[in-house]
Protein backbone atom coordinates (compact mmCIF):
# COMPACT_ATOMS: atom_id res chain seq x y z
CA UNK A 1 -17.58 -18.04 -14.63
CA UNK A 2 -18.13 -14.57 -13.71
CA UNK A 3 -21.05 -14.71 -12.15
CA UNK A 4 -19.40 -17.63 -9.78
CA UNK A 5 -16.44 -15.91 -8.68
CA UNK A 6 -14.53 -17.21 -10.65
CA UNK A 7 -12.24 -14.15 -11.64
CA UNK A 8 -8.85 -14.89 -13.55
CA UNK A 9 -10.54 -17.50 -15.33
CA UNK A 10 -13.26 -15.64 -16.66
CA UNK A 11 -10.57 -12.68 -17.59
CA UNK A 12 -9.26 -15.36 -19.74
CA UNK A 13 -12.37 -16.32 -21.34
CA UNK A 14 -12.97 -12.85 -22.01
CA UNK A 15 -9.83 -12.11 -23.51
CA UNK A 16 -10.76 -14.64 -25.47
CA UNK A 17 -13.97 -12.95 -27.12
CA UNK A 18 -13.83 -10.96 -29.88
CA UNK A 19 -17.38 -9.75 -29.83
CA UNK A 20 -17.44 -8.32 -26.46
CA UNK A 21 -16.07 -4.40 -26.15
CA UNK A 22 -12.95 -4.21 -23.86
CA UNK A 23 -14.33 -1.20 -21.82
CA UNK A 24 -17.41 -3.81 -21.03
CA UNK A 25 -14.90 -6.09 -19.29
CA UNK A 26 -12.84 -3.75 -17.52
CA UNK A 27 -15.74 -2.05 -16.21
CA UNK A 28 -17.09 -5.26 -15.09
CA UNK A 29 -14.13 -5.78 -13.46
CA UNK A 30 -13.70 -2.78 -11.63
CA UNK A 31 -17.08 -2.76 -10.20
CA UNK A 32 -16.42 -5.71 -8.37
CA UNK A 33 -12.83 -4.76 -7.44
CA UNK A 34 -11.25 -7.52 -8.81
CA UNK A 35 -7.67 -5.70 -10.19
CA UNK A 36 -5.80 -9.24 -10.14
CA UNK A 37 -7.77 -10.26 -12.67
CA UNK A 38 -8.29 -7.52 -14.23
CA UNK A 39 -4.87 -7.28 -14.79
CA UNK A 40 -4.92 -10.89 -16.31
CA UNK A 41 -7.27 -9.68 -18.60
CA UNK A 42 -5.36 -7.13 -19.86
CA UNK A 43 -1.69 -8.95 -20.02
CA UNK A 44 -4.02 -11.98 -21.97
CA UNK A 45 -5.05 -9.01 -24.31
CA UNK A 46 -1.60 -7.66 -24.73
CA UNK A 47 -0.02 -11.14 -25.72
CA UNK A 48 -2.86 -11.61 -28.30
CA UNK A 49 -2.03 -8.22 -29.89
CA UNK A 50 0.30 -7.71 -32.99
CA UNK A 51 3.30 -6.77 -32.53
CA UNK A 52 3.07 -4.41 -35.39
CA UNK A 53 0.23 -2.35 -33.28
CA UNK A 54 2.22 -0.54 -31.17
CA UNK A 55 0.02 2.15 -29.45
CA UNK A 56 -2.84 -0.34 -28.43
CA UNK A 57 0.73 -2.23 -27.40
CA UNK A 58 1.58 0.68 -25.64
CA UNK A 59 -1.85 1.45 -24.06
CA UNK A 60 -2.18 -2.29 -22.96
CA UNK A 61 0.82 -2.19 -21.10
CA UNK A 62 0.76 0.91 -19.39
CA UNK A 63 -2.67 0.41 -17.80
CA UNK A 64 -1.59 -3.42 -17.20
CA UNK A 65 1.27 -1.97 -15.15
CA UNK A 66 -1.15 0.84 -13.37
CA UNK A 67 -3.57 -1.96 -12.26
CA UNK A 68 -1.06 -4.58 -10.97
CA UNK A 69 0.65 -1.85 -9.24
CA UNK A 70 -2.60 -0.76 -7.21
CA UNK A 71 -3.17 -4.60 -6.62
CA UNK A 72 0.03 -5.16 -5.14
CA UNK A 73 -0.08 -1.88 -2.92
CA UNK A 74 -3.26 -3.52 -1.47
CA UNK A 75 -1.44 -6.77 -1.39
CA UNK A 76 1.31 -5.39 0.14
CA UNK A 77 -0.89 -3.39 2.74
CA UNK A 78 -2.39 -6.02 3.99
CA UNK A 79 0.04 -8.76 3.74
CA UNK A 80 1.98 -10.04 7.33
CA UNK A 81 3.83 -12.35 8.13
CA UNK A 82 5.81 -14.81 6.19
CA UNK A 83 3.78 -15.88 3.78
CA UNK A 84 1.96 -12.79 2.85
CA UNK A 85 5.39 -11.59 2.09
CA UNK A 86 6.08 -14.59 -0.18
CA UNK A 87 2.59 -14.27 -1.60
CA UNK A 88 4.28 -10.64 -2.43
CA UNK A 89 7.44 -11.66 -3.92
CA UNK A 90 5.36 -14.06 -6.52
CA UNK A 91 3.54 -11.51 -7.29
CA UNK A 92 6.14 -9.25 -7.78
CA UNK A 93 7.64 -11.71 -10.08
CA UNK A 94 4.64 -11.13 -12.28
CA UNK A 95 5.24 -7.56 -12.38
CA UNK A 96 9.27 -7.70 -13.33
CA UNK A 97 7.64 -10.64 -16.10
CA UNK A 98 5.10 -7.47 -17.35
CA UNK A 99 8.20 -4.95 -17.40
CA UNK A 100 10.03 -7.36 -19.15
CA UNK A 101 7.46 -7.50 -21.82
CA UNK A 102 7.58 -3.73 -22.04
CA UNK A 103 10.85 -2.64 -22.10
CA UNK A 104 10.68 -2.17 -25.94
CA UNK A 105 7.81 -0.07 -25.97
CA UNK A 106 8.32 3.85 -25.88
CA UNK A 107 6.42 3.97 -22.87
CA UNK A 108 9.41 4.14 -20.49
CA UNK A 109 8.90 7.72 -19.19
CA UNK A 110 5.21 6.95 -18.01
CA UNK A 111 6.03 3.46 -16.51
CA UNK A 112 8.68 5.34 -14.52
CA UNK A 113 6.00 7.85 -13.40
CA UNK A 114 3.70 5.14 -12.37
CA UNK A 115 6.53 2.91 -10.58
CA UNK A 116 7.85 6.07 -8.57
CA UNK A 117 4.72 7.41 -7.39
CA UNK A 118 3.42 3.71 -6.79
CA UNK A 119 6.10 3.75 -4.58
CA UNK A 120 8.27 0.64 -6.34
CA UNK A 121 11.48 1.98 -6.20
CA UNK A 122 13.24 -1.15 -6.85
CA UNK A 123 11.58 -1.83 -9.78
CA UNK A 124 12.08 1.71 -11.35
CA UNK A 125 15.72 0.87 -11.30
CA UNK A 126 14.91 -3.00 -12.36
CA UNK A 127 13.12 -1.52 -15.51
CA UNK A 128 15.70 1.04 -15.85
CA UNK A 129 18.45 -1.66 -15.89
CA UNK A 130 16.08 -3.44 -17.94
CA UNK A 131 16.20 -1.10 -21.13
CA UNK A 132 19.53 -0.25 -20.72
CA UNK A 133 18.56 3.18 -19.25
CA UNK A 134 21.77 3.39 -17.06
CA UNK A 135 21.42 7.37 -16.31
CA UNK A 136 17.93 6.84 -14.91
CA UNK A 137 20.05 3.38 -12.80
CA UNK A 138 22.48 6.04 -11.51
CA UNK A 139 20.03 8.75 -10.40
CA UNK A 140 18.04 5.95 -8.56
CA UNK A 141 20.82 4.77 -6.86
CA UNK A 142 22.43 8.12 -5.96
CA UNK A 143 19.49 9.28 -4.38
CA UNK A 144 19.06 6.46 -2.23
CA UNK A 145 22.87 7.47 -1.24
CA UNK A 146 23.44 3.86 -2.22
CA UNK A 147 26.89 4.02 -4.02
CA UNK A 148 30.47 3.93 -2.22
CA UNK A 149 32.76 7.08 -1.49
């Protein structure tokens, strides 16, 4: 599958094998620039894990959230018109789905790193909002001057 082209579906079937080293795959993946699905590789990963393992948990999700957010910068940089910018918002679906996933890991104060200097400003606040993290809601909000006098 790999050697077809066939990306997200060999991330799958590589999340899928036990015997091959993780840093194998991502490498693979990141020599052929493929951060979609490398980032299906590692959500696939992070759903198979225990949820009693909380740093590889941890580790999983972080990166997860590093690599979709480069993907959608490129996505977003060279999406026009009206359906790049739905091709976008599905896509950004995916990535409220991932912070939903992580909310309950104590990896907040990284994710909010990544989302701000990614640029995702909207969903710093969503994740915020998300873990009940209503200071962090408030600070967003009142620095965007968005609140009523």
């Amino acid at each position: 599958l790999f050697r077809n082209g066939h990306w997200v579906n060999s991330a799958k079937k590589y999340a899928e094998a036990t015997t091959v080293p993780f840093e194998h795959v991502a490498l693979r993946f990141l020599q052929v620039g493929h951060k979609g699905a490398l980032f299906e590789y590692l959500q696939c990963r992070l759903h198979q894990c225990s949820s009693d393992d909380k740093v590889t948990r941890a580790l999983l999700g972080v990166w997860a959230i590093e690599i979709f957010l480069a993907y959608l910068n490129d996505m977003r940089a060279s999406s026009h018109g009206s359906k790049g910018k739905a091709a976008l918002d599905a896509e950004r679906a995916k990535l409220h789905e991932l912070l939903k996933e992580c909310k309950g890991l104590d990896v907040h104060e990284p994710v909010y790193h990544l989302l701000q200097s990614h640029g995702w400003l909207e969903e710093l606040a969503f994740f915020a909002e998300t873990r009940r993290d209503f200071n962090t809601v408030i600070v967003h909000h009142v620095s965007r001057r968005d609140c009523l006098s």
